[in-house]
Protein backbone atom coordinates (compact mmCIF):
# COMPACT_ATOMS: atom_id res chain seq x y z
CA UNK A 1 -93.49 -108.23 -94.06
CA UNK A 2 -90.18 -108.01 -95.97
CA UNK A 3 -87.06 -106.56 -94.49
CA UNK A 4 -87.50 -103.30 -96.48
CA UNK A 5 -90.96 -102.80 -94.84
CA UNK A 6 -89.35 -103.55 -91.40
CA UNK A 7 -86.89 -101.12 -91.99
CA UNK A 8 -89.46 -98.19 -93.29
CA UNK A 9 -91.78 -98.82 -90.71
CA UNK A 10 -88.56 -98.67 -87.59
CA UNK A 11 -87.83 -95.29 -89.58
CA UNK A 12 -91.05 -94.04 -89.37
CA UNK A 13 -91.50 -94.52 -85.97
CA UNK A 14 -87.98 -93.40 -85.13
CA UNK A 15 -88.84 -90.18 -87.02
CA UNK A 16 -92.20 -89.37 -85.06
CA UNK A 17 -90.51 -89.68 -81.90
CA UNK A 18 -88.05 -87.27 -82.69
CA UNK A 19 -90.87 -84.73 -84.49
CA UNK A 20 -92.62 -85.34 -80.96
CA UNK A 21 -89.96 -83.80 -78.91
CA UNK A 22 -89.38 -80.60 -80.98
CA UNK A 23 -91.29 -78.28 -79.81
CA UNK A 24 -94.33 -77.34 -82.58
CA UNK A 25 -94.92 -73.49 -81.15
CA UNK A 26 -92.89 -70.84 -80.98
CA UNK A 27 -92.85 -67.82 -78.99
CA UNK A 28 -92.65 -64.87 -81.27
CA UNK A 29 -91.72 -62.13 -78.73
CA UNK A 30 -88.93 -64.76 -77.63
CA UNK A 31 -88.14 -65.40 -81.03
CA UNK A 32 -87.87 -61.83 -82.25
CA UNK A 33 -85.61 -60.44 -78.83
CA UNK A 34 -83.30 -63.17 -79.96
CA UNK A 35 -82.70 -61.72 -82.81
CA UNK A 36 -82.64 -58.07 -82.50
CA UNK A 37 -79.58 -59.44 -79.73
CA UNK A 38 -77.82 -61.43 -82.24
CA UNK A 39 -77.75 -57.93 -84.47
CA UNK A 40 -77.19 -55.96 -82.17
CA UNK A 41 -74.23 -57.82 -80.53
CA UNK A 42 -72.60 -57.22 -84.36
CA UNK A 43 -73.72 -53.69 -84.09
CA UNK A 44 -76.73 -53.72 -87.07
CA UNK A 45 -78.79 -52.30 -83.93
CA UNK A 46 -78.40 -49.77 -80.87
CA UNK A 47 -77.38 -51.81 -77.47
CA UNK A 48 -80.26 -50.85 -75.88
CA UNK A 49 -82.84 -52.86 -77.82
CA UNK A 50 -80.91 -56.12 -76.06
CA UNK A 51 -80.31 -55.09 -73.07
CA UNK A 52 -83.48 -57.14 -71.14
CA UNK A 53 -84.15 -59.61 -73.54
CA UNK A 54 -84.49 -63.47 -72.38
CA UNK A 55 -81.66 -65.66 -73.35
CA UNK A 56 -81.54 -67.05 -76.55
CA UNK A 57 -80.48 -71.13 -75.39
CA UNK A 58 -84.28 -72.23 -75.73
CA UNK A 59 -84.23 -70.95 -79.24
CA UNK A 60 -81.22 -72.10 -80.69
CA UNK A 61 -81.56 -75.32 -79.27
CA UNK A 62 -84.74 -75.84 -80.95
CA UNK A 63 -83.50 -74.25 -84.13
CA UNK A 64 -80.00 -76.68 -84.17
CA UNK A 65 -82.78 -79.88 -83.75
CA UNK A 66 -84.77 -78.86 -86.59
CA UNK A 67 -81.79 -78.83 -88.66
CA UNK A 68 -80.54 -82.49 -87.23
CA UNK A 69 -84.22 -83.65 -88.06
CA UNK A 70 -83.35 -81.96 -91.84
CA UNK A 71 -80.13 -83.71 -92.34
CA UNK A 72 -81.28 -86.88 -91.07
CA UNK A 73 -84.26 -86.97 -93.73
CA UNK A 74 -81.45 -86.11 -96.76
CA UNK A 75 -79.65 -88.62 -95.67
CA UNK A 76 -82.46 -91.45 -95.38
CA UNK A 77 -83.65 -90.07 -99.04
CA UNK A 78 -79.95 -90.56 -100.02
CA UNK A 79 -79.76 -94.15 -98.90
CA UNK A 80 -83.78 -95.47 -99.72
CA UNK A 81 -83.91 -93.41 -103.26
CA UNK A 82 -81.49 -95.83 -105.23
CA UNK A 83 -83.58 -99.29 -103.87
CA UNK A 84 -86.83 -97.05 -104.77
CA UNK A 85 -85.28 -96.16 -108.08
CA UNK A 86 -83.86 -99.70 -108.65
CA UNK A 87 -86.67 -102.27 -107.34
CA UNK A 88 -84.94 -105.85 -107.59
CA UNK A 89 -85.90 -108.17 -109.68
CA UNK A 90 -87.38 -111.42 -109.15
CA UNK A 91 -85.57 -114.24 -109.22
CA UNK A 92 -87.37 -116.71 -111.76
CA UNK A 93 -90.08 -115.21 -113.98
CA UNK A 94 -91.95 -116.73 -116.80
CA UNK A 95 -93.38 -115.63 -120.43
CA UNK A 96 -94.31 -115.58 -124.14
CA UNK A 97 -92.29 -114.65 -126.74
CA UNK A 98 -94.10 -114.37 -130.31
CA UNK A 99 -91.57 -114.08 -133.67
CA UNK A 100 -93.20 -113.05 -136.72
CA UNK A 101 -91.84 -115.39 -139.13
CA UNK A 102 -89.36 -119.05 -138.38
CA UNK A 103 -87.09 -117.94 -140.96
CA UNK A 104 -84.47 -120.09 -139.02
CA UNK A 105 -86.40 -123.01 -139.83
CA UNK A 106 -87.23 -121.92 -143.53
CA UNK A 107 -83.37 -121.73 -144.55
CA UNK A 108 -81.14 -124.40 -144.84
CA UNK A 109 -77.27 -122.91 -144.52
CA UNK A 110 -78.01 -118.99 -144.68
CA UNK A 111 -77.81 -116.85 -141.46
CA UNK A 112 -81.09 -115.17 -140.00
CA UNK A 113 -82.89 -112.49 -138.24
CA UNK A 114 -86.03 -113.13 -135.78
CA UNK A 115 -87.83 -109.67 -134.91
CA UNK A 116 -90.11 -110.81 -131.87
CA UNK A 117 -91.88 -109.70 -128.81
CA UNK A 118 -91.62 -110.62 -125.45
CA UNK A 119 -94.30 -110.44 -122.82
CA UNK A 120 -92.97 -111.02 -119.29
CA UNK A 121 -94.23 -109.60 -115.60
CA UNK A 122 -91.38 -107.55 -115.09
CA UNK A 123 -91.48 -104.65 -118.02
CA UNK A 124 -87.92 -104.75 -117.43
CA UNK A 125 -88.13 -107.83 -119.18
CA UNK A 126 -90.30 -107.48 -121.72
CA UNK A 127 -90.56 -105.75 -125.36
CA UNK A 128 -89.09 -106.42 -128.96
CA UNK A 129 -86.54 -108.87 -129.15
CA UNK A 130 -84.36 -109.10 -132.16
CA UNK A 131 -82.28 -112.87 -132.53
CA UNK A 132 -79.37 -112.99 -135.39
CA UNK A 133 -78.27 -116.47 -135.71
CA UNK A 134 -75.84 -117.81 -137.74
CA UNK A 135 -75.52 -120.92 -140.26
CA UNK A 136 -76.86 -124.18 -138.91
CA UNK A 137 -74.62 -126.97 -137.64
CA UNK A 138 -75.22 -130.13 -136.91
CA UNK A 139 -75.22 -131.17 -133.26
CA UNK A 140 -76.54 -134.53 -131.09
CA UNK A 141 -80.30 -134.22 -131.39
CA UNK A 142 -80.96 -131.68 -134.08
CA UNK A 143 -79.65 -128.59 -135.92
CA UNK A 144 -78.33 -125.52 -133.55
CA UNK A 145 -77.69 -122.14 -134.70
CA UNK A 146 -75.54 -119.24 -132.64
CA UNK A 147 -75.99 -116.01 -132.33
CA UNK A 148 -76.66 -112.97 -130.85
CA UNK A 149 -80.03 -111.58 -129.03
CA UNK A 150 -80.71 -108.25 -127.83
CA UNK A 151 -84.10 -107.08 -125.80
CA UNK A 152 -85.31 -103.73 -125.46
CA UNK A 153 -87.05 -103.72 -121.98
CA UNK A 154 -88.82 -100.68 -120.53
CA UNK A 155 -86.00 -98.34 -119.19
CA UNK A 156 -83.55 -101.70 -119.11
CA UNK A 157 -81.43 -102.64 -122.26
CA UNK A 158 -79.85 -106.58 -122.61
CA UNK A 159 -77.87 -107.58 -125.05
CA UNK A 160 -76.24 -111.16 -125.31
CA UNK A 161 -75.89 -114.57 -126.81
CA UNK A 162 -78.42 -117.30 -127.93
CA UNK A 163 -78.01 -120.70 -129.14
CA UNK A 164 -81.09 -122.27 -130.58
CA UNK A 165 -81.83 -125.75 -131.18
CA UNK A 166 -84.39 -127.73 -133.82
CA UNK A 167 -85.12 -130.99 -132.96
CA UNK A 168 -86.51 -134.12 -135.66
CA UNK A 169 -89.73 -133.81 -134.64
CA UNK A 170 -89.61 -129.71 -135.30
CA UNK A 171 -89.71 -128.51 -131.64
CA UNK A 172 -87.32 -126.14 -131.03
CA UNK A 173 -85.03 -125.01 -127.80
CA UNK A 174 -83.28 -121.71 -127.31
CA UNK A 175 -80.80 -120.87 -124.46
CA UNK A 176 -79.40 -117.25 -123.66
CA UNK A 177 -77.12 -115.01 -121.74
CA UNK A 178 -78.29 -111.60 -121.67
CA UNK A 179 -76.31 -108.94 -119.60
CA UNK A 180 -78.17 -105.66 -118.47
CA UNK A 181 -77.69 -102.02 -118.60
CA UNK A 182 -79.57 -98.70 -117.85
CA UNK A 183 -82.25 -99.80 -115.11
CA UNK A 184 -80.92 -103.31 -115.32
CA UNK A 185 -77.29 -102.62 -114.96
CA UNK A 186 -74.92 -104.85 -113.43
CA UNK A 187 -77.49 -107.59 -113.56
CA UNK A 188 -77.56 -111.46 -115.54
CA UNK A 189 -80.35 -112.57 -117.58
CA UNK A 190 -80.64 -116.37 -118.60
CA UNK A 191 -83.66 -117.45 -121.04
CA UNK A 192 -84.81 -120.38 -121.59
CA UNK A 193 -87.24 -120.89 -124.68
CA UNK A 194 -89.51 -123.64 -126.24
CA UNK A 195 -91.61 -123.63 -129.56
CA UNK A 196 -93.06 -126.31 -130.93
CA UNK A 197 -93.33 -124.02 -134.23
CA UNK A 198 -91.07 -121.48 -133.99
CA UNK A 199 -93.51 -118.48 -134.19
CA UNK A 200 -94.99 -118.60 -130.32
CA UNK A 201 -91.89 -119.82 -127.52
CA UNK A 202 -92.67 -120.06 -123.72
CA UNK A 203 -89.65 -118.33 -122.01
CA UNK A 204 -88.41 -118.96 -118.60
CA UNK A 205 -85.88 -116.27 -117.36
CA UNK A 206 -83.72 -116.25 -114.25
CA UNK A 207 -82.10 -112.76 -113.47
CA UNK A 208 -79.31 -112.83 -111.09
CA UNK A 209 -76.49 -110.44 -109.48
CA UNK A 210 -73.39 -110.26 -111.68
CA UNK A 211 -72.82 -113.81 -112.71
């Protein structure tokens, strides 16, 4: 059980305890003398309607711990609603990506644009993808291109950089930084990507906390 389960299930108890002592019936003659004494202590009513009715602690009592029970349940909405809202993510989550051309490996010196789409667990994660890298440079190992990536994940938006790498033998490695916003706000995604075509990549992402 995780720590959030713990907690819900301590509430719940906590709450039926407290819905256990509060009386469930009222008594409507008791009920109604209380209040034709409130009115007619402000004078809305004649004196006389008061004068033998039952006192009114019973009723208020049970009135002011209806209203605690009220205010506590606002106030556990107000502090479970963003984690409900927000789930996290997890840590390390794996996926596909499919472009739908290797125009980075087509071109020799000009800049490009990949439109792909990424499938992940996490819809946060997942949907089109668009990679703008630059003109290649040489590097230890193969030809890397920078650039710019931006995913369009279901209510979550990241936008970062990429550097991609073609090896001699034509596989190809990508790395990323992508930070977050909307549903994923204030939150770090890394990618790590592998093609040995550059058309279908396995991607490995890593979300942390700020970072």
């Amino acid at each position: 059980m995780t720590e959030l389960e713990q907690f819900e299930a301590r509430l719940a108890a906590s709450l039926e305890h407290l819905a256990d002592e509060v009386p469930t019936t009222v008594d409507s003659r008791e009920l109604t003398a209380a209040i034709v004494a409130t009115e007619a202590g402000r004078g809305w009513l004649h004196p006389a309607f008061g004068a033998h009715l039952r006192p009114r602690a019973a009723v208020l009592r049970y009135a002011l711990a209806a209203a605690a029970l009220l205010l506590l349940a606002a106030a556990v909405a107000a502090v479970l609603a963003p984690r409900f809202m927000a789930a996290p993510f997890d840590a390390m989550t794996h996926g596909r990506m499919t472009c739908s051309e290797a125009a980075w490996e087509s071109s020799a010196t000009d800049p490009v644009v990949l439109d792909c789409v990424l499938a992940m667990p996490d819809t946060r994660l997942a949907g089109n993808v668009q990679i703008s890298l630059g003109a290649p440079s040489t590097a230890a190992g193969g030809i890397s291109r920078f650039g710019s990536i931006a995913l369009s994940g279901n209510g979550a938006r990241w936008t970062g950089t990429i550097q991609v790498t073609a090896a001699p033998n034509e596989a190809a490695f990508g790395d990323g930084r992508l930070h977050g916003s909307d549903a994923a706000d204030g939150q770090v995604l890394y990618l790590h990507l592998m093609s040995g075509d550059g058309l279908t990549w396995g991607v490995l992402g890593n979300v942390v906390s700020g970072g």
